[in-house]
Protein backbone atom coordinates (compact mmCIF):
# COMPACT_ATOMS: atom_id res chain seq x y z
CA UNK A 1 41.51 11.06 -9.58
CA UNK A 2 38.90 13.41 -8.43
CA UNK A 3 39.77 16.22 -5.74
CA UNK A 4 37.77 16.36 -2.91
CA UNK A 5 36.58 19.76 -1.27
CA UNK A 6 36.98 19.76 2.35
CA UNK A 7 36.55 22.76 4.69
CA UNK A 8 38.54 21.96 7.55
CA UNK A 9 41.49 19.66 8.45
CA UNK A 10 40.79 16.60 10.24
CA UNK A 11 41.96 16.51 13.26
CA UNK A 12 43.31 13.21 14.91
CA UNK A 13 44.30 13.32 18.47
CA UNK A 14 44.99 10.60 21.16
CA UNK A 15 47.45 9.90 23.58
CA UNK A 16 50.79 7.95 22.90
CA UNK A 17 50.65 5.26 25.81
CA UNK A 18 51.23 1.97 26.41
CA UNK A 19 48.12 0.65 25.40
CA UNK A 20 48.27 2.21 21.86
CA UNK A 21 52.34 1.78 21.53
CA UNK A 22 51.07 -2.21 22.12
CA UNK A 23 48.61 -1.73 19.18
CA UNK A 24 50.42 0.00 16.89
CA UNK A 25 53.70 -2.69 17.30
CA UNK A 26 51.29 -5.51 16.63
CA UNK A 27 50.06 -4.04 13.80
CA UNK A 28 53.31 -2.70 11.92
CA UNK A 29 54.79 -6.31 12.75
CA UNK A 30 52.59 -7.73 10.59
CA UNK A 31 52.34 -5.35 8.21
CA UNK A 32 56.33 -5.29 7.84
CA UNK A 33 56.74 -9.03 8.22
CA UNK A 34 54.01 -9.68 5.69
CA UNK A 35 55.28 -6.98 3.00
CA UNK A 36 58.87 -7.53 3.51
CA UNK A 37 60.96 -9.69 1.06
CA UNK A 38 63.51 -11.74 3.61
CA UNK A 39 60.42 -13.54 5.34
CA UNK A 40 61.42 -15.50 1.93
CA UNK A 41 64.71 -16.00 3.14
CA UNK A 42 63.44 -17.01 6.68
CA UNK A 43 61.20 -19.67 5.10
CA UNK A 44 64.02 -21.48 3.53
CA UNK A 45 66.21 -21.31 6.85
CA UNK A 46 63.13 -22.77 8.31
CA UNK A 47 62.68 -25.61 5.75
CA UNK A 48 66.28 -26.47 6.07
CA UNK A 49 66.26 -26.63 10.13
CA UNK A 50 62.97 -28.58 9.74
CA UNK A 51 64.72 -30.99 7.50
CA UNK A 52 67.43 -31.15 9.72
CA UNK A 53 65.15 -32.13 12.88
CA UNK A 54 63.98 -35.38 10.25
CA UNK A 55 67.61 -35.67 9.60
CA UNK A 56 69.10 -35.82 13.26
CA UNK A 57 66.30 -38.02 14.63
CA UNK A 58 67.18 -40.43 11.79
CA UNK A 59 70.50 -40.73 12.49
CA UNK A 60 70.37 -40.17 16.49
CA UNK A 61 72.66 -36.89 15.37
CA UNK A 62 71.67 -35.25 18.87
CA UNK A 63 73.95 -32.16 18.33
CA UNK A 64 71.68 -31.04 14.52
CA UNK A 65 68.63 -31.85 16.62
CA UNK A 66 69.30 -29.34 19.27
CA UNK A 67 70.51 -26.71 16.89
CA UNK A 68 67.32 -27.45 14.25
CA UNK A 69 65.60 -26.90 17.60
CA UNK A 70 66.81 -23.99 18.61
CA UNK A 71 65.82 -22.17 14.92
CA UNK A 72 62.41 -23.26 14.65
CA UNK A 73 61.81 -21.50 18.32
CA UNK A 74 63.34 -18.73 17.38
CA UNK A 75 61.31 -18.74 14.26
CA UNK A 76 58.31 -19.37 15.89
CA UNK A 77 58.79 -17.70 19.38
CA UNK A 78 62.18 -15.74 19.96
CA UNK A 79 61.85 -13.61 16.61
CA UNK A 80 59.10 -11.49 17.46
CA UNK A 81 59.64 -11.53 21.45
CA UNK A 82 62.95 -9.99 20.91
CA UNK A 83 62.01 -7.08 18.33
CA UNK A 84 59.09 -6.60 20.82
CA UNK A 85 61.60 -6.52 23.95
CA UNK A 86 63.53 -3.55 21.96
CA UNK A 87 60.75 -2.00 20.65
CA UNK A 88 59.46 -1.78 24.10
CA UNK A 89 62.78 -0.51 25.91
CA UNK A 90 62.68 2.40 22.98
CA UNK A 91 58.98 3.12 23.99
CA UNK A 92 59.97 3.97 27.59
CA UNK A 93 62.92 5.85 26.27
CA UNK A 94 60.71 8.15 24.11
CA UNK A 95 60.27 11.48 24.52
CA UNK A 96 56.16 10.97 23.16
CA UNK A 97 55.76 8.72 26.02
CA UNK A 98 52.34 9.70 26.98
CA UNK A 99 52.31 12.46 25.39
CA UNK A 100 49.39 13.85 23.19
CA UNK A 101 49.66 13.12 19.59
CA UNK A 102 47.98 15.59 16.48
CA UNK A 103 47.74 15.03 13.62
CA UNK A 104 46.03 17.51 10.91
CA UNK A 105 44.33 15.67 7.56
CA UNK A 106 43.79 17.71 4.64
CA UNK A 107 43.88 17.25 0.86
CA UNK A 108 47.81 18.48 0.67
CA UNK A 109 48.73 15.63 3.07
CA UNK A 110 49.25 15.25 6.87
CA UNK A 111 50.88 17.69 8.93
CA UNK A 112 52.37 16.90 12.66
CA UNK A 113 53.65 19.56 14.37
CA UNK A 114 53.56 22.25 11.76
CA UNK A 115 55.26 19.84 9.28
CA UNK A 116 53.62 18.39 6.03
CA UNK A 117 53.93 15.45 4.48
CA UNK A 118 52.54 15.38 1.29
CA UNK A 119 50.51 12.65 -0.26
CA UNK A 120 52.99 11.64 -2.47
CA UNK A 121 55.20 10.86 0.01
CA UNK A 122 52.96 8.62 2.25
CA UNK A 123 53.35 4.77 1.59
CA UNK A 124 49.52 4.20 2.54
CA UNK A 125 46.60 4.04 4.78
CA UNK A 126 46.31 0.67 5.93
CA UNK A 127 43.46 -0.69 7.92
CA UNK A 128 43.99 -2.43 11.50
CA UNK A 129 40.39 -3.64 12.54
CA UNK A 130 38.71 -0.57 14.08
CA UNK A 131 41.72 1.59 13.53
CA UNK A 132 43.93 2.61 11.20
CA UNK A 133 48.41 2.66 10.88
CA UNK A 134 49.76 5.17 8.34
CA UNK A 135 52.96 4.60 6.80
CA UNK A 136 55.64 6.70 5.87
CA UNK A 137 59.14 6.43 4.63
CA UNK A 138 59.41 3.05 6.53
CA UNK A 139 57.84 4.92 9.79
CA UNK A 140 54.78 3.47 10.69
CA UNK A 141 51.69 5.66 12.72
CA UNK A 142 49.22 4.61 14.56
CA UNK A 143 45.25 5.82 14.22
CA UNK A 144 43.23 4.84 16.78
CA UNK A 145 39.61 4.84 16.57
CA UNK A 146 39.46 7.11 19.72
CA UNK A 147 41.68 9.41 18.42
CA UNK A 148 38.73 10.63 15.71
CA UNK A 149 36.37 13.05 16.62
CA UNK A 150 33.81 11.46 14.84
CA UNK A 151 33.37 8.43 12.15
CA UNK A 152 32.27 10.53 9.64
CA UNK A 153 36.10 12.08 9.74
CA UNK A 154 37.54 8.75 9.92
CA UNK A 155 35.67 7.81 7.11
CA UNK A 156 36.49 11.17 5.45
CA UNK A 157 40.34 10.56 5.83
CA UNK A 158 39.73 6.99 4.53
CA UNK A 159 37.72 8.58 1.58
CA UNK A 160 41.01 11.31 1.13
CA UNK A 161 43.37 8.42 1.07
CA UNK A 162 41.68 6.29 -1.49
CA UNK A 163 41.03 9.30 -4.03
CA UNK A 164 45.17 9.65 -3.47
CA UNK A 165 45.56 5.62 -4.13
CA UNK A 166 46.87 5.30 -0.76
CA UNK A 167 44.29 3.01 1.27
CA UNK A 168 44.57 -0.56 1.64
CA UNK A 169 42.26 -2.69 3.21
């Protein structure tokens, strides 16, 4: 792939609050949950709980009706509310509660805190609606639109990333 020229860094800043933390869980739920390979798994536990439901209302079996039950809300309900609930309890432990975030773009990679990750080591550039999660050895980071200085260097990162392979719409 080409190289691109740029002169300066692009810099990303926002604050790390509840708002965003809210955003960025949403959007790394379903970017896990849609890229990971035991959803598979789930769906058969699924199947089988829904065919027990058919199963215990055939046969009046009230015990495999509750318990058929029980999976599909936790499939459907409890899963997510429960990772949330944890995820959330580790946001208020945090030590980037509300604190401000940088992050510096350039052609070598991204750099936080005077640390670089290179390109090569960044799973992608994913987009989330108006902003953007990057992901990183199974980290996941959240790009708000706000935290741009302008759209021409939000499109300029997005331009960076696809050159490097790494943006996925």
């Amino acid at each position: 792939m080409s190289q691109m020229n740029i002169s300066k860094p692009i810099e990303i800043s926002y604050r790390w609050d509840h708002k965003n933390f809210e955003k960025s869980f949403e959007n790394a739920y379903k970017y896990y949950y849609k890229n990971s390979p035991r959803r598979y798994i789930g769906w058969l536990f699924l199947a089988m709980a829904q065919f027990g439901v058919v199963a215990a209302l055939k046969k009046g079996q009230i015990g495999l009706l509750m318990l058929s039950t029980i999976l599909i809300l936790y499939w459907y309900v409890g899963k997510k509310w429960f990772v949330k609930k944890r995820a959330m309890a580790s946001f208020e432990k945090s030590p980037l509660k509300d604190k401000m975030i940088t992050l510096k773009v350039s052609e070598e990679g991204i750099e936080q805190e005077g640390t670089l990750v290179p390109w090569d080591q960044i799973e992608g550039v994913v987009e989330a609606g108006d902003d953007l999660m990057l992901y990183l050895s199974g980290k996941s980071h959240y790009l708000p639109n706000s935290g741009f200085e302008s759209l021409e260097a939000k499109s300029l990162l997005k331009s960076i990333a696809k050159s490097k392979g790494k943006l996925y719409v």
